[in-house]
N, C-alpha and C. Protein backbone atom coordinates (compact mmCIF):
# COMPACT_ATOMS: atom_id res chain seq x y z
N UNK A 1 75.10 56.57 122.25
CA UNK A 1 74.29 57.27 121.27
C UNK A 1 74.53 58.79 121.33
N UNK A 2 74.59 59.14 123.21
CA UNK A 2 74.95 60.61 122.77
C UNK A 2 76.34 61.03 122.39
N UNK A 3 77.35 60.04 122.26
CA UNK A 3 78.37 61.15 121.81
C UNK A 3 78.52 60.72 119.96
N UNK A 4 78.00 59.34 119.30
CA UNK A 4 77.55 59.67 118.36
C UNK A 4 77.48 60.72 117.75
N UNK A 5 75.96 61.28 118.42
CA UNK A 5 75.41 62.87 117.76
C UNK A 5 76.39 63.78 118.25
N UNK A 6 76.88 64.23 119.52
CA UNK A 6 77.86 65.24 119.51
C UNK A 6 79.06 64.92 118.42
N UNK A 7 79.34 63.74 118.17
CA UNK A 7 80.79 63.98 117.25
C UNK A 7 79.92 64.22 115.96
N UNK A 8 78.83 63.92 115.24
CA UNK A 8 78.37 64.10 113.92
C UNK A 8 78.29 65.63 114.02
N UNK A 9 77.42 66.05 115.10
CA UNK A 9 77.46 67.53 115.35
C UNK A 9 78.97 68.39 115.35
N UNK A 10 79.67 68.14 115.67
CA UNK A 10 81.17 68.48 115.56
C UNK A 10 81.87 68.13 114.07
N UNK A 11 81.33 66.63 113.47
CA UNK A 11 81.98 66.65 112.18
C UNK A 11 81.41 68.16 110.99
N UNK A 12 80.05 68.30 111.30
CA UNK A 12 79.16 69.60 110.57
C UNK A 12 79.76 70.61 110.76
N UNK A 13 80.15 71.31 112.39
CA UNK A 13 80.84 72.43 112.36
C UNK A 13 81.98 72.42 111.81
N UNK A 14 82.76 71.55 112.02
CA UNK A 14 84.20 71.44 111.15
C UNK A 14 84.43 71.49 109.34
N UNK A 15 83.23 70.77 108.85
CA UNK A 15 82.51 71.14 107.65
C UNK A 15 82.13 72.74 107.25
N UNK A 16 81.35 72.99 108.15
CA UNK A 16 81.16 74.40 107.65
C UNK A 16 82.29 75.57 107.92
N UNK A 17 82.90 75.37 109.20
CA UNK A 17 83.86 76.41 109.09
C UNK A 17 84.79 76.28 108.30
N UNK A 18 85.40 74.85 107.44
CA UNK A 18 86.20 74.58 106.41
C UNK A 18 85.56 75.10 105.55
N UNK A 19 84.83 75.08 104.94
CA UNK A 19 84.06 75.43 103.75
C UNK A 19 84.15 77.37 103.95
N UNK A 20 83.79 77.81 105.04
CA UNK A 20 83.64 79.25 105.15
C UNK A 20 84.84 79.94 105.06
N UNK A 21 85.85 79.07 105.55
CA UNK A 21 87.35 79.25 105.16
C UNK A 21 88.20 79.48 104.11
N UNK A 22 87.83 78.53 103.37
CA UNK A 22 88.55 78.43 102.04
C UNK A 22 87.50 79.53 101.13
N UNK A 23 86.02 79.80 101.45
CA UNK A 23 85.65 80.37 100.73
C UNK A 23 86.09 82.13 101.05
N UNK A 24 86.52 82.06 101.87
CA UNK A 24 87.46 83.68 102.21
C UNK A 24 88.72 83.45 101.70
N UNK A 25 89.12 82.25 101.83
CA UNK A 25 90.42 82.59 101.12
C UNK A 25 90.36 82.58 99.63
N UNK A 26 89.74 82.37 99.00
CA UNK A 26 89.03 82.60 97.40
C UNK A 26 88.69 83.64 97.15
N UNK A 27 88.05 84.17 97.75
CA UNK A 27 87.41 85.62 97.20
C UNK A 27 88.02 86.58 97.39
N UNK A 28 87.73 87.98 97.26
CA UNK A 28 88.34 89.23 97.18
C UNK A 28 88.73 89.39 98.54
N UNK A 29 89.50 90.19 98.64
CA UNK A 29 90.29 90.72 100.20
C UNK A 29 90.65 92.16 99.30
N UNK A 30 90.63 93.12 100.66
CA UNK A 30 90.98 94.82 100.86
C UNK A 30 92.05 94.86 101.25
N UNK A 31 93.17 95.42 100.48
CA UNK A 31 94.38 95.82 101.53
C UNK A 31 94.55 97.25 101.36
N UNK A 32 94.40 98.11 102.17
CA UNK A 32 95.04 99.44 102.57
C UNK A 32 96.34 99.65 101.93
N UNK A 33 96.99 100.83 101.78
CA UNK A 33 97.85 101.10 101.73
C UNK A 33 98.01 101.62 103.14
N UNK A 34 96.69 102.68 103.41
CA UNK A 34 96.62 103.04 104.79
C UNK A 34 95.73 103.05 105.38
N UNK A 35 95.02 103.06 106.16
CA UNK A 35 93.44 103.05 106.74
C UNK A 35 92.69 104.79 107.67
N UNK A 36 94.09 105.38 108.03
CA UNK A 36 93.84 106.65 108.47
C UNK A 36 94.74 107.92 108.00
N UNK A 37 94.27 109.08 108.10
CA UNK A 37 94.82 109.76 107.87
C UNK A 37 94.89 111.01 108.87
N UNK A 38 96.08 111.44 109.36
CA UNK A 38 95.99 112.42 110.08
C UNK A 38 96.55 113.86 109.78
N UNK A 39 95.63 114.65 109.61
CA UNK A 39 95.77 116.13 109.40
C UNK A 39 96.25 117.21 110.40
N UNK A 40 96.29 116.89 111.80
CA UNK A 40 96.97 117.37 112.86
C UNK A 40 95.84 118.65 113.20
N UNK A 41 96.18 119.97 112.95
CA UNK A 41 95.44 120.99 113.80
C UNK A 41 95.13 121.55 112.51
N UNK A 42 94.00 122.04 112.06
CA UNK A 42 93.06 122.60 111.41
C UNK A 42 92.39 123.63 111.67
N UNK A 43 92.13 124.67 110.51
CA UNK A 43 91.32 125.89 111.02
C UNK A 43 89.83 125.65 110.78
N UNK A 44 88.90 125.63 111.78
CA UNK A 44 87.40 125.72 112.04
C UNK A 44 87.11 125.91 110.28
N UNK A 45 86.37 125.61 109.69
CA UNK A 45 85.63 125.94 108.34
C UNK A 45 86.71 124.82 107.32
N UNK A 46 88.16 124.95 107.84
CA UNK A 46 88.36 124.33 106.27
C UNK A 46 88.19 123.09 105.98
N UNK A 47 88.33 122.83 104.75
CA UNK A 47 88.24 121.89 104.06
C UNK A 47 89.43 120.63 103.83
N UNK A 48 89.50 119.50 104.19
CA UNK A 48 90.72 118.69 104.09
C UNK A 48 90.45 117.79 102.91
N UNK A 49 90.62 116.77 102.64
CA UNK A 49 90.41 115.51 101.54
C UNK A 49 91.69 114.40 101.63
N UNK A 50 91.64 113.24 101.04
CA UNK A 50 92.51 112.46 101.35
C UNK A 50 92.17 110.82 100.33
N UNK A 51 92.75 110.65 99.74
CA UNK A 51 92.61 109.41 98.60
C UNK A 51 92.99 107.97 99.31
N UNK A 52 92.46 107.22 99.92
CA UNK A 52 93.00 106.09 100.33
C UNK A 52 93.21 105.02 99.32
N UNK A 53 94.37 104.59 99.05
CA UNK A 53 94.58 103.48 98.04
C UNK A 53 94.08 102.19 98.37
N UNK A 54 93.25 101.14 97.85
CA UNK A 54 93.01 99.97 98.35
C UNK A 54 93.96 98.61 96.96
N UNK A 55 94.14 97.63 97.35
CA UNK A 55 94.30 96.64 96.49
C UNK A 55 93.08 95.66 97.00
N UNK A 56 92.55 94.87 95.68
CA UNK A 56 92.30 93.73 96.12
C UNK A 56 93.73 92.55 95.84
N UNK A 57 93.61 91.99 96.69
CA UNK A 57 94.72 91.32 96.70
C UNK A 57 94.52 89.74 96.81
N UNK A 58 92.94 89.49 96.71
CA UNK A 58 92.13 88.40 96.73
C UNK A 58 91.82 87.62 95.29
N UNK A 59 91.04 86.67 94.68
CA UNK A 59 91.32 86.43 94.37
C UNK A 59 89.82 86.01 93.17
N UNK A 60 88.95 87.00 93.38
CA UNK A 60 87.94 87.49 92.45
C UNK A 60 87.76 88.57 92.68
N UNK A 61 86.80 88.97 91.75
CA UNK A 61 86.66 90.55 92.02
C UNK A 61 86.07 91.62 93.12
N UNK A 62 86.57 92.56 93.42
CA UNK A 62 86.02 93.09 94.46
C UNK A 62 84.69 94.03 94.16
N UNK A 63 83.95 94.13 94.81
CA UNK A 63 82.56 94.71 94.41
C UNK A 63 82.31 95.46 95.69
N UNK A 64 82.54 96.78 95.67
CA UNK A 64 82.02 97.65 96.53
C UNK A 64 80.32 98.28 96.53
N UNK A 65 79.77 97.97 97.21
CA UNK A 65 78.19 97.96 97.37
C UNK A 65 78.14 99.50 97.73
N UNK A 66 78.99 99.59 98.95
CA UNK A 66 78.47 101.03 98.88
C UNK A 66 79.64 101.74 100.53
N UNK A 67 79.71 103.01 100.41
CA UNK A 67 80.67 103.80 101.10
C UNK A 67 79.58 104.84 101.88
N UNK A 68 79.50 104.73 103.78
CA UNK A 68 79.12 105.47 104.40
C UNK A 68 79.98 106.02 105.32
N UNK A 69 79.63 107.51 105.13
CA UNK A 69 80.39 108.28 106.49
C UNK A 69 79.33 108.40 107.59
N UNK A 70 80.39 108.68 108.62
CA UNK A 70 79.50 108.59 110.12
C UNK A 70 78.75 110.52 110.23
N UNK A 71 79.43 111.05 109.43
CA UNK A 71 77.91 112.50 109.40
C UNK A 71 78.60 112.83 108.03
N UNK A 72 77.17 114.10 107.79
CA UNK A 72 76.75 114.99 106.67
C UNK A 72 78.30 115.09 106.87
N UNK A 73 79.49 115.74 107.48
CA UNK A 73 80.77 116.93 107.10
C UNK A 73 81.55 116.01 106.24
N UNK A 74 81.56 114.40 105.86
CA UNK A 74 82.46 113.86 105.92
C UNK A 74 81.53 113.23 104.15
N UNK A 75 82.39 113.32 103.00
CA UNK A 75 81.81 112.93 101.89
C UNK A 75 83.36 111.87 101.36
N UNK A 76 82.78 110.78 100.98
CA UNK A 76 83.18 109.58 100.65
C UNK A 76 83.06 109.23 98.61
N UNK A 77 84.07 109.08 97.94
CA UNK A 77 83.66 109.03 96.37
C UNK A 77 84.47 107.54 96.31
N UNK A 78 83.74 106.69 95.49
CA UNK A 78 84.51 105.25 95.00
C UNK A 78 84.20 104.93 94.43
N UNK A 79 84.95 103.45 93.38
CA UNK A 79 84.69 103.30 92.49
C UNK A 79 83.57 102.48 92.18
N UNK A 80 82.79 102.63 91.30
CA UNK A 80 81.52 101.89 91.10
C UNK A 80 81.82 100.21 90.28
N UNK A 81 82.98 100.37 89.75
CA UNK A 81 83.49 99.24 88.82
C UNK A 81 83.88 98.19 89.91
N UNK A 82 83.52 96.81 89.33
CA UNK A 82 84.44 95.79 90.14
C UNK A 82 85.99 95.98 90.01
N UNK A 83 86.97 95.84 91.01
CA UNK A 83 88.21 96.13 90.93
C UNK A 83 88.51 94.46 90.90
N UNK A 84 89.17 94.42 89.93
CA UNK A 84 89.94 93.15 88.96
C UNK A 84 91.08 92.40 90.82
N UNK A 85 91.65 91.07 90.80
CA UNK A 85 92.10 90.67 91.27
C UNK A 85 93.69 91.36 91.53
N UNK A 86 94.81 92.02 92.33
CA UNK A 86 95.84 92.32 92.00
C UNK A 86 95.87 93.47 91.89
N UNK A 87 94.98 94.24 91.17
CA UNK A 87 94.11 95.84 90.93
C UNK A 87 94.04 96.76 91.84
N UNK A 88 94.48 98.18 91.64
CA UNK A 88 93.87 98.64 92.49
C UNK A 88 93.31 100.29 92.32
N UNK A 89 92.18 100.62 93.22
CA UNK A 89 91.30 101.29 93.35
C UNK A 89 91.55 102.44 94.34
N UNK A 90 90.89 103.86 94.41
CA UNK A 90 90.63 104.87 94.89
C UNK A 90 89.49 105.07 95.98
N UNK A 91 89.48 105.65 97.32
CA UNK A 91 88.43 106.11 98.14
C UNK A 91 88.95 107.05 98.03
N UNK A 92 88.15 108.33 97.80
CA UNK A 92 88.42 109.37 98.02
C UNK A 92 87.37 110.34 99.28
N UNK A 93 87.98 110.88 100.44
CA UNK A 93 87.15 111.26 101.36
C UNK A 93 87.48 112.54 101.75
N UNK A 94 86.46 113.54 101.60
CA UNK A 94 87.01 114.91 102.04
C UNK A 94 86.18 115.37 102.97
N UNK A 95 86.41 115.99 104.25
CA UNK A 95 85.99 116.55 105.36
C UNK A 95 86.27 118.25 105.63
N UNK A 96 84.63 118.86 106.22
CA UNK A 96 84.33 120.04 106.38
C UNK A 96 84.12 120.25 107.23
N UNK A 97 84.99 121.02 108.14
CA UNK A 97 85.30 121.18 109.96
C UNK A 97 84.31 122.18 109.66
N UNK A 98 83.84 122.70 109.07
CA UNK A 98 82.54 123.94 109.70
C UNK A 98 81.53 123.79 110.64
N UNK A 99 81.76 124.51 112.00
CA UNK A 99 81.05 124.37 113.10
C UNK A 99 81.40 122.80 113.68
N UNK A 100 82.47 122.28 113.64
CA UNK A 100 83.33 121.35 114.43
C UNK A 100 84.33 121.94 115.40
N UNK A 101 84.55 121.42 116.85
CA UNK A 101 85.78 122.23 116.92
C UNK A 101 86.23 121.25 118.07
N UNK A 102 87.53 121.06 118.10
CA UNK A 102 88.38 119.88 118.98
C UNK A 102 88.30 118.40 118.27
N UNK A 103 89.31 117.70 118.63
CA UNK A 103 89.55 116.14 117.76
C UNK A 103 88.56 115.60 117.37
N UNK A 104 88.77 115.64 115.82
CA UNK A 104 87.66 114.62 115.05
C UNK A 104 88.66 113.45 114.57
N UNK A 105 87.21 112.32 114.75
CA UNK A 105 87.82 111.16 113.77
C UNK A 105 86.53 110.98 112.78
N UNK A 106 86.73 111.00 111.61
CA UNK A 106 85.19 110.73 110.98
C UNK A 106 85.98 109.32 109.68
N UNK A 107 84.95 108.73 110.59
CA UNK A 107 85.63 107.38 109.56
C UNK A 107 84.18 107.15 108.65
N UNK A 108 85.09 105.99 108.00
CA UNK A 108 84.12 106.12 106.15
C UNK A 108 84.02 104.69 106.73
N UNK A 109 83.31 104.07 106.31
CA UNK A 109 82.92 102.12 106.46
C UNK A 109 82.56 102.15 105.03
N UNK A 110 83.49 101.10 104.34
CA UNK A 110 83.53 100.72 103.19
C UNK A 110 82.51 99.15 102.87
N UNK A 111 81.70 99.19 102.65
CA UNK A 111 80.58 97.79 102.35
C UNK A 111 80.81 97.04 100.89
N UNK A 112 81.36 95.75 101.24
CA UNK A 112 81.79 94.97 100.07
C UNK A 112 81.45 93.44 100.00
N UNK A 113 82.17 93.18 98.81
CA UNK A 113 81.88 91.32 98.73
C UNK A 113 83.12 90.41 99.24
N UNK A 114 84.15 91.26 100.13
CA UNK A 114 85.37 90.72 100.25
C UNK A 114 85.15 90.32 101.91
N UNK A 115 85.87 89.38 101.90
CA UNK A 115 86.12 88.34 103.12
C UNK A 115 85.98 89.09 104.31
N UNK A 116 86.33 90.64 104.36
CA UNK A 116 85.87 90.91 105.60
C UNK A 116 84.74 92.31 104.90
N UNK A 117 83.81 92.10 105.20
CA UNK A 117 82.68 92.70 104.29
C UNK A 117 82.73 94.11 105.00
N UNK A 118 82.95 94.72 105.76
CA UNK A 118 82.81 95.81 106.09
C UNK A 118 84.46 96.20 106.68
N UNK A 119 85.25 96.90 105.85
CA UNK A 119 86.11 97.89 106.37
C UNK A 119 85.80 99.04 106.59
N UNK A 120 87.02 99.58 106.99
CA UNK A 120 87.28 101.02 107.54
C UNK A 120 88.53 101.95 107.58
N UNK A 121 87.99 103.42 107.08
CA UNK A 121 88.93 104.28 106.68
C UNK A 121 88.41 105.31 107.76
N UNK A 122 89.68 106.37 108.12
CA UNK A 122 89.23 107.68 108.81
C UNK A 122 90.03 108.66 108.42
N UNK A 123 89.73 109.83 108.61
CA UNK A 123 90.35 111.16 108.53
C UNK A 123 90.18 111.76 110.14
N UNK A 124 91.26 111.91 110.24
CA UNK A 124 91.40 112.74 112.39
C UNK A 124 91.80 113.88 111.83
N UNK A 125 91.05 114.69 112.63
CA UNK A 125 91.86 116.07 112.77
C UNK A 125 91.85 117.27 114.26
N UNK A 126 92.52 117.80 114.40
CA UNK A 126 92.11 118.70 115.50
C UNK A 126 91.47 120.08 115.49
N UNK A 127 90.25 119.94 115.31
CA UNK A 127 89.95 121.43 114.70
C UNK A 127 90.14 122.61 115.97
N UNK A 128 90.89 123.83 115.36
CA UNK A 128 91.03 124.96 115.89
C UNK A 128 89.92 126.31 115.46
N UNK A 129 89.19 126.84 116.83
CA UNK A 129 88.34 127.95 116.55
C UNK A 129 89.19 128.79 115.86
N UNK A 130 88.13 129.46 114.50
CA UNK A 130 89.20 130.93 113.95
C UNK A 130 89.13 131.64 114.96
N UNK A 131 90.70 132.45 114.62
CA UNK A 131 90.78 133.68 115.05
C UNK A 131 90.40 134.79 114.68
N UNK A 132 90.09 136.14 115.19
CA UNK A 132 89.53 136.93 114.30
C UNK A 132 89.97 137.77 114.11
C-alpha cells in the first residue's frame, strides 16, 4: 500500500513538472544581446547611460511588469508595450556617480511574464574622485 501512494505521489510530481515545463517552453523567454555593461574608470559626478537590447525569443508575448534599480543613482526606461514573439525591445539605463567613488555595479532587475520572471542587467564602473 505504501509504495502504491509513493509511486501515485511520484506519478503527480512528474505531472506537474511536465506541465511546468512545456509551459516555459511556450511562453515568452528574454534573450540579451548583453546583460552588462562596462564603463571602466569614470569621473566622480558624471553621467553614463547604456541601451540593453532584449529579444523575446519565446513564443507569446513578453510583458514587462516593471524595471527596478538597486538605488536612487541608477534610472531604468522600458517599454510599456507587450514585445511581439521574435521582436525586439529597449532597456535603457543611465547612471550618476555623484558622491560614488570606487567600483560600482548597479544592476536593473527586469520583472516579467517570461519563463524566467526576473532578469538582470548592470552597468560597472570605477568611479574616480575629481581632481581639482
Amino acid at each position: 500500500m505504501l509504495m502504491k501512494k509513493i509511486a501515485l505521489l511520484f506519478s503527480f510530481f512528474v505531472l506537474a513538472l511536465a506541465t511546468q515545463v512545456q509551459a516555459q517552453e511556450s511562453g515568452p523567454v528574454i534573450t540579451f544581446k548583453e546583460n552588462s555593461k562596462d564603463f571602466g574608470d569614470i569621473t566622480q559626478g558624471q553621467q553614463v547611460a547604456h541601451t540593453f537590447i532584449l529579444t523575446n525569443t519565446g513564443k507569446q508575448p513578453l510583458i514587462i511588469s516593471n524595471v527596478a534599480a538597486t538605488c536612487g543613482c541608477t534610472v531604468p526606461s522600458w517599454p510599456k508595450e507587450p514585445v511581439a514573439p521574435g521582436k525586439s525591445a529597449e532597456i535603457k539605463v543611465s547612471f550618476n556617480s555623484t558622491g560614488k567613488v570606487g567600483k560600482q555595479n548597479s544592476v536593473v532587475r527586469i520583472y516579467s511574464n517570461a519563463s524566467e520572471p526576473i532578469e538582470k542587467v548592470s552597468l560597472i564602473s570605477n568611479v574616480l574622485t575629481k581632481s581639482n
